[in-house]
Protein backbone atom coordinates (compact mmCIF):
# COMPACT_ATOMS: atom_id res chain seq x y z
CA UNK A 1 48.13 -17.93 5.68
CA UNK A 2 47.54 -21.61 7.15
CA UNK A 3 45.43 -24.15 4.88
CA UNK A 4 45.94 -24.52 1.17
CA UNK A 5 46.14 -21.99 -1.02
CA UNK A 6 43.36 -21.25 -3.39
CA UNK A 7 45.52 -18.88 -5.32
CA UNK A 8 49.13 -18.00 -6.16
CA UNK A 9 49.21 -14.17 -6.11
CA UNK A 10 52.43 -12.61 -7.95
CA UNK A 11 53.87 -9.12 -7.13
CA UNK A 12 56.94 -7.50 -6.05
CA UNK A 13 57.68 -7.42 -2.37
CA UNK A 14 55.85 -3.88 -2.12
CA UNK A 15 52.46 -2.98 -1.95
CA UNK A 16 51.96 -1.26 -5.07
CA UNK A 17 49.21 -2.34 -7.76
CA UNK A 18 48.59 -5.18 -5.87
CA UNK A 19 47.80 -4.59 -1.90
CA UNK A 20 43.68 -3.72 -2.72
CA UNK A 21 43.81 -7.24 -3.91
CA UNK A 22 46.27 -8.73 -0.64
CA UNK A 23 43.49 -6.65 1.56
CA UNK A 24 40.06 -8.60 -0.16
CA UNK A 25 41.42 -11.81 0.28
CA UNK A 26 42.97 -10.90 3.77
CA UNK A 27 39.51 -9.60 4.71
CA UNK A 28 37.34 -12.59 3.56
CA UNK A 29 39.95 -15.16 4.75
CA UNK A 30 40.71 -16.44 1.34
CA UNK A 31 43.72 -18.44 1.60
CA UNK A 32 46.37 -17.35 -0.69
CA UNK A 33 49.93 -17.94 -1.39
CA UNK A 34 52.52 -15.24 -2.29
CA UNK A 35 55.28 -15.55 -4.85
CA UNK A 36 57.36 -12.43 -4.24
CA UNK A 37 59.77 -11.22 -7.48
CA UNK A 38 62.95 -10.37 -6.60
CA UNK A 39 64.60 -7.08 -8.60
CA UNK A 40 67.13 -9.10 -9.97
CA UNK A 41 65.05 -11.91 -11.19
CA UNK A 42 61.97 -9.51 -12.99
CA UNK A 43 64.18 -9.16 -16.38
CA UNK A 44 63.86 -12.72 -17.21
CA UNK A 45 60.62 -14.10 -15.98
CA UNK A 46 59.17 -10.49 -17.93
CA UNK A 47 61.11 -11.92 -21.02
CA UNK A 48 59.52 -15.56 -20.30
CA UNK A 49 56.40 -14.55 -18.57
CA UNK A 50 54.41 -13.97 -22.23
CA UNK A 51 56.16 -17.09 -24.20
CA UNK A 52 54.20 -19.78 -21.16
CA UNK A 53 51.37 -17.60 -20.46
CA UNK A 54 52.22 -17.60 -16.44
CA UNK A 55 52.33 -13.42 -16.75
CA UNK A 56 50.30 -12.55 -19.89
CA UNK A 57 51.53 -8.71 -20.52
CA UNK A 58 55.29 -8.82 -18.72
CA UNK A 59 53.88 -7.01 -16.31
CA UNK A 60 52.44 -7.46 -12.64
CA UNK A 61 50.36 -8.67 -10.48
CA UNK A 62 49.52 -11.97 -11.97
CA UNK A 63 46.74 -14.06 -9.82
CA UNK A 64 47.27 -17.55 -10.78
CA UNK A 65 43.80 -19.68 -10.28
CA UNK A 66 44.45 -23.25 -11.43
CA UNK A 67 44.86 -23.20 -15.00
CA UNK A 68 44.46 -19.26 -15.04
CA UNK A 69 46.54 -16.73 -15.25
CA UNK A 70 45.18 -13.08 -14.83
CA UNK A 71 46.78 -10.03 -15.03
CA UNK A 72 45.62 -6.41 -14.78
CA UNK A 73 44.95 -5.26 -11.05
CA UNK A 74 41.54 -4.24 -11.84
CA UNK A 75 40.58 -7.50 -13.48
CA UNK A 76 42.07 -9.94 -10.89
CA UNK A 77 40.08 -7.58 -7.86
CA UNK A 78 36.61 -7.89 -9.79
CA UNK A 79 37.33 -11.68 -10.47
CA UNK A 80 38.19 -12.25 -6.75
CA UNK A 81 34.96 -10.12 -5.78
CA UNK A 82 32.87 -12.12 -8.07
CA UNK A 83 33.78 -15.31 -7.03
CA UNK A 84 33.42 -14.01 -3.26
CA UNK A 85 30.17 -12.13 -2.82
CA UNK A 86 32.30 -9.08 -2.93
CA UNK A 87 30.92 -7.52 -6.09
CA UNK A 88 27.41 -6.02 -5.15
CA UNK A 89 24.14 -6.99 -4.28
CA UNK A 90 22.54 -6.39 -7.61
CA UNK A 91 22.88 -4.58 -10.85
CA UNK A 92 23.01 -1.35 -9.32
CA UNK A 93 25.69 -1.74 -6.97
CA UNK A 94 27.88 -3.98 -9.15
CA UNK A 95 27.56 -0.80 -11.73
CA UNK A 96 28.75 1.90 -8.74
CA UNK A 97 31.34 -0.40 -7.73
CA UNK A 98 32.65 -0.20 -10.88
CA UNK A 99 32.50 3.67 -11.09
CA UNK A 100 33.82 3.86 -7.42
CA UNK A 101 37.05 1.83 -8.48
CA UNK A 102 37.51 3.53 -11.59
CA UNK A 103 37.09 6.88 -9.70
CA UNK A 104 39.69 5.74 -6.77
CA UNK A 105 42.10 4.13 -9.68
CA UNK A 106 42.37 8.21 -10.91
CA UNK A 107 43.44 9.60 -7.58
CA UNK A 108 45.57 6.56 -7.22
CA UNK A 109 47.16 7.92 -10.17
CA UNK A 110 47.72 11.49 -8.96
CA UNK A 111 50.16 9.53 -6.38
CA UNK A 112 52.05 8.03 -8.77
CA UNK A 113 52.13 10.93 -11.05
CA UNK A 114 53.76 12.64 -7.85
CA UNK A 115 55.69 10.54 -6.35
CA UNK A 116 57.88 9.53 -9.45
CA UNK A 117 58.21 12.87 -10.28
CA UNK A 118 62.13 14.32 -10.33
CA UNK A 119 60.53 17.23 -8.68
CA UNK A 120 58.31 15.99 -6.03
CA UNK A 121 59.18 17.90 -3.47
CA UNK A 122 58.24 20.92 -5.15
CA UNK A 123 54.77 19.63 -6.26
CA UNK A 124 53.88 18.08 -2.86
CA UNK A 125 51.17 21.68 -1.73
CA UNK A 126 50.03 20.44 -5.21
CA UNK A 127 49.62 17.13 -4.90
CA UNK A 128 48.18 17.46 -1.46
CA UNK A 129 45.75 20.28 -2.95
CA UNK A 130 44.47 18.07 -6.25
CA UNK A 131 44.02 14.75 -4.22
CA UNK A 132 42.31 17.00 -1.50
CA UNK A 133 39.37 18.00 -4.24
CA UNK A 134 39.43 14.44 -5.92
CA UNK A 135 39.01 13.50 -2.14
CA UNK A 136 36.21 16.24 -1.38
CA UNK A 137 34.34 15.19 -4.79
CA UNK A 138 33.75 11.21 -3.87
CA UNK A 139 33.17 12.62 0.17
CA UNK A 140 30.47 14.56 -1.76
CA UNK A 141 29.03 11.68 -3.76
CA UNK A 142 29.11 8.60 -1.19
CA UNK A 143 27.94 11.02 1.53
CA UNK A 144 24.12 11.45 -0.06
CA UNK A 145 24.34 7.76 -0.90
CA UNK A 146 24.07 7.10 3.37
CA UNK A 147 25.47 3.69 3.30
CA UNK A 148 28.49 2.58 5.23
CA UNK A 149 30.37 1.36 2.34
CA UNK A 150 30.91 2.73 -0.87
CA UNK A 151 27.39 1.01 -2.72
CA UNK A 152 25.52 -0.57 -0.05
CA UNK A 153 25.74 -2.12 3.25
CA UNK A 154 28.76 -4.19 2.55
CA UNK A 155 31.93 -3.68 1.31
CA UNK A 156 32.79 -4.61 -2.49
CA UNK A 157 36.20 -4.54 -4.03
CA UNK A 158 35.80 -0.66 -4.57
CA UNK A 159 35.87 -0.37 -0.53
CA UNK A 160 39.34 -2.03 -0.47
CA UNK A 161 40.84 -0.12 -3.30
CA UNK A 162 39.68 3.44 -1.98
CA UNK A 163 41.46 2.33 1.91
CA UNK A 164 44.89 1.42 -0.01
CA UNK A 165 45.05 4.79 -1.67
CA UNK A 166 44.22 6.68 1.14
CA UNK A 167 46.51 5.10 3.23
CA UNK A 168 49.06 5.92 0.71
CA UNK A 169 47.96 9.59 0.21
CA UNK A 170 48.44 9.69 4.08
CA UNK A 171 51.73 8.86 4.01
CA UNK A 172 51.96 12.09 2.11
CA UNK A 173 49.56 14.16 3.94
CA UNK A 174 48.80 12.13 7.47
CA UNK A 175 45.31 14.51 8.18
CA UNK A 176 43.95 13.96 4.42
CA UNK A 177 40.82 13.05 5.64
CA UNK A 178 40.55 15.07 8.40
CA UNK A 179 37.74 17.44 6.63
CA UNK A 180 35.97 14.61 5.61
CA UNK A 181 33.27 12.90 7.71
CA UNK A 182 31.93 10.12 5.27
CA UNK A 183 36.02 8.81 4.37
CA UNK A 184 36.67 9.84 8.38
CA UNK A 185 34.18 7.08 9.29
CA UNK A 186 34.95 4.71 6.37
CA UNK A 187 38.40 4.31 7.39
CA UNK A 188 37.66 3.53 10.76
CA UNK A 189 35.45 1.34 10.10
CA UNK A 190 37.72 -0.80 7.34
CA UNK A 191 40.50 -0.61 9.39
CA UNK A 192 38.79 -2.19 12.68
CA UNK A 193 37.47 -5.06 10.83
CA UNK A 194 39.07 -7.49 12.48
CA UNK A 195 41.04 -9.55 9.49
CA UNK A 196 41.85 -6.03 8.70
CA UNK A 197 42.99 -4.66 11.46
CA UNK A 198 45.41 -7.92 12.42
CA UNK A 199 46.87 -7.80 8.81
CA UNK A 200 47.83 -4.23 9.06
CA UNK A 201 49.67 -5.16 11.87
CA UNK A 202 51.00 -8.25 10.40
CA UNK A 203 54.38 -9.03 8.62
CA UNK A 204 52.54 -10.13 5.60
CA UNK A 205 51.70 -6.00 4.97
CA UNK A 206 54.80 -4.48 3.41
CA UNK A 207 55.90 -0.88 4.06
CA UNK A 208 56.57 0.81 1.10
CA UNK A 209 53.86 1.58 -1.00
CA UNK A 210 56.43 1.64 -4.40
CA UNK A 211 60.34 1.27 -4.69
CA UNK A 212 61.33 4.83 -3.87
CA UNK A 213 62.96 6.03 -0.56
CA UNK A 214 60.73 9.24 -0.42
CA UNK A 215 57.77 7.11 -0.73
């Protein structure tokens, strides 16, 4: 993105644990710069990353925001969100944002449960039939809420987090959503906002959601 960066965003060159994250800040037109790990290079900058601090845990993403280094997906999208208006209007709807990510981080982990599996292929009717009723319980939930986004009338860092996954469970099962008019709507509308919609096109948006050729 043109302009200086306001942060340094660290990942592999996948989508992964990081992309929710990539999608906030693509949405709101935060300018960020990405430093992209290289296989081959991950061994020793996870050996040195907890000796200087620059990747707390030896493990990734790491946002990088001046002096700070933050780690944990979860923490670096609610410290984005905070910093941008993209946490919630008020008490409540910081609270169900919370919940909502929490609730897509569990089917996010159904995926990954699956798809490193030695014997995906045989579970994929049951992966496609668990995420299916994880799907069908949050349809069931956000549906008698009657807001456009997941808490309110905007979208919060939950919103971004539940179109990754579902894009990713798609590339599983392409009609996931299909019986499901609330996420039916939700996706459309996330995915024709416009800084949306032009980095989905973009060469910024990798592929593969992890490192595995069936993926």
């Amino acid at each position: 993105m043109a302009t200086t960066a306001e942060y340094i965003l660290t990942y592999f060159p996948i989508r992964g644990r990081a992309e929710h994250i990539r999608l906030l800040l693509e949405d709101c037109k935060i300018p960020y710069q990405q430093n992209l790990i290289a296989n081959e290079d991950w061994k020793q900058l996870k050996a040195r990353g907890p000796e200087t601090g620059e990747i707390p845990f030896a493990q990734l993403p790491v946002l990088q925001h001046g002096k700070l280094y933050l780690a944990q997906s979860g923490a670096i999208a609610r410290y984005v969100a905070r910093r941008h208006k993209k946490y919630g209007q008020n008490e409540v709807e910081m609270s169900l944002a919370d919940m909502l990510y929490d609730t897509v981080s569990d089917i996010r982990q159904v995926y990954r449960d699956f798809i490193f599996d030695e014997n995906w292929q045989a579970k994929r009717d049951k992966f496609v039939e668990n995420a299916s009723n994880r799907l069908a319980l949050l349809e069931k939930y956000v549906s008698k809420r009657n807001t456009p986004y997941l808490v309110g009338e905007d979208t919060t860092f939950a919103d971004y987090h539940l179109l990754e996954v579902i894009h990713i469970i798609q590339r599983v099962q392409s009609d996931i959503v299909r019986p499901y008019s609330w996420l039916t709507s939700f996706c459309q509308k996330m995915e024709s906002r416009p800084n949306i919609a032009e980095y989905l096109k973009s060469s910024r948006r990798f592929e593969k959601p992890v490192p595995l050729p069936h993926a």
